[in-house]
Protein backbone atom coordinates (compact mmCIF):
# COMPACT_ATOMS: atom_id res chain seq x y z
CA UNK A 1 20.54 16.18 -5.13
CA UNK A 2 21.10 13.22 -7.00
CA UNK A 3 21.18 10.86 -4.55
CA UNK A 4 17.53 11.72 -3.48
CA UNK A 5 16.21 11.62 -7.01
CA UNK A 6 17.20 8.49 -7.18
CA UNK A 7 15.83 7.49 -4.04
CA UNK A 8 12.79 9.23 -5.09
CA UNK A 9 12.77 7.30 -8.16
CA UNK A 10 13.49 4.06 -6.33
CA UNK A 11 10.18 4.62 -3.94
CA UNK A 12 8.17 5.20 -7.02
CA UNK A 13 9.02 2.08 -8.66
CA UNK A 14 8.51 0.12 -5.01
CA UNK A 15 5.24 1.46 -5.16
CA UNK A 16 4.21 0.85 -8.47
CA UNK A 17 6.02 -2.76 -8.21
CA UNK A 18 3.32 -3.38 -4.75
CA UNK A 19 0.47 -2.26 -7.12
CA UNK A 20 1.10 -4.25 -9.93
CA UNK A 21 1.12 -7.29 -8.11
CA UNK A 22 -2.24 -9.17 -6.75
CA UNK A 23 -1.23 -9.45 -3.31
CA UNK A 24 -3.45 -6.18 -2.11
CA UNK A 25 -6.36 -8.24 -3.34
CA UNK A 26 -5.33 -11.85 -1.83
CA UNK A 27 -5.08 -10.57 1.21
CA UNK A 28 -7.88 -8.34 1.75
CA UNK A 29 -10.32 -10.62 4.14
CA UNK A 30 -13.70 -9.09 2.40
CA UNK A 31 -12.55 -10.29 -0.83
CA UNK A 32 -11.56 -13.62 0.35
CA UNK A 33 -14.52 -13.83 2.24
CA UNK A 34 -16.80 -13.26 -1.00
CA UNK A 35 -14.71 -15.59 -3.72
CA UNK A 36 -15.71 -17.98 -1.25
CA UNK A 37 -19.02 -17.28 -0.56
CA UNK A 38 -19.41 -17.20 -4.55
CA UNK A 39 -17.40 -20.97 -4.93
CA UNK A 40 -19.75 -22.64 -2.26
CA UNK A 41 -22.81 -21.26 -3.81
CA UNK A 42 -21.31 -22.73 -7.16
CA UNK A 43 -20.54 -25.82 -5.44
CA UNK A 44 -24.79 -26.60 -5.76
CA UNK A 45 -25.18 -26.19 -9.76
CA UNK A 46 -25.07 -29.63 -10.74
CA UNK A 47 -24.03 -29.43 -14.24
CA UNK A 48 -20.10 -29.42 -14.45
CA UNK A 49 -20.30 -28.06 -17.65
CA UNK A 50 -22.34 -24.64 -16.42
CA UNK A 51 -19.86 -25.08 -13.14
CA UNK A 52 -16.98 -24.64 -15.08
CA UNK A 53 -18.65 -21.75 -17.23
CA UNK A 54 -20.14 -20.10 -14.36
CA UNK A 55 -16.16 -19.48 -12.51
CA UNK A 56 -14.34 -18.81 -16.08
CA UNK A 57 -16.58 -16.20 -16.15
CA UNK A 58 -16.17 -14.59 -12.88
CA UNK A 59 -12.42 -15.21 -13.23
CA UNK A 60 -12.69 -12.99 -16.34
CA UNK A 61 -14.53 -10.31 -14.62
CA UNK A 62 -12.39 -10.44 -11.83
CA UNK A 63 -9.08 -9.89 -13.96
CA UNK A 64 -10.68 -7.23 -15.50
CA UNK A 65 -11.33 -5.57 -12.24
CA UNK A 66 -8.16 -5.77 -11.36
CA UNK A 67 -6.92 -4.73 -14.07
CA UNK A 68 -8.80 -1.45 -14.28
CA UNK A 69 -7.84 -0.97 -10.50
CA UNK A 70 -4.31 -1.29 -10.76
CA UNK A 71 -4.07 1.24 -13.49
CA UNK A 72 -6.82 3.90 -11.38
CA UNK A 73 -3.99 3.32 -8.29
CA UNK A 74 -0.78 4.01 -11.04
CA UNK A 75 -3.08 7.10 -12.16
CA UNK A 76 -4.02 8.53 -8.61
CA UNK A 77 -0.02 7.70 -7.22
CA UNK A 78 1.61 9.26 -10.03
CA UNK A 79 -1.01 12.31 -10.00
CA UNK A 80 -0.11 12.19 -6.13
CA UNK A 81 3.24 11.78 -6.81
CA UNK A 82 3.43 15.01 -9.15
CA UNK A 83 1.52 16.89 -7.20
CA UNK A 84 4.01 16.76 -4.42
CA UNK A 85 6.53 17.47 -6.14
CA UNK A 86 5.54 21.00 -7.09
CA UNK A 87 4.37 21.69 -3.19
């Protein structure tokens, strides 16, 4: 019994460890395909200044997005996670 709480335990943190990290995101092809779609359109402002605005902006919003996605998948798993626990 303990021995599979544990490994239980050890899954959960796995998972949590996988969704805490940015590699679901780096290596999803649409969003690739879109950060670079964004940079070359970028690549045309001429003013570096507005350049450099223009992507420290989109970096922001893109941290904050993943942000608030990694903590709706810790939410659903560990609802998920609960929930099959009392099936």
């Amino acid at each position: 019994m303990k021995k599979r709480k544990k490994q239980e335990k050890k899954e959960e943190v796995e998972i949590l460890e996988k969704v805490q990290g940015y590699e679901w995101k780096e290596k999803n092809e649409k969003y690739l395909h879109e950060i670079e779609r964004f940079l070359d359109r970028v690549d045309n402002v001429k003013d570096q200044r507005l350049k450099e605005s223009i992507i420290y902006q989109m970096l922001k919003c893109d941290k904050v997005l993943t942000e608030i996605s990694i903590e709706m998948f810790k939410d659903c798993y560990l609802e998920g996670w609960n929930k099959a626990k009392h099936v």
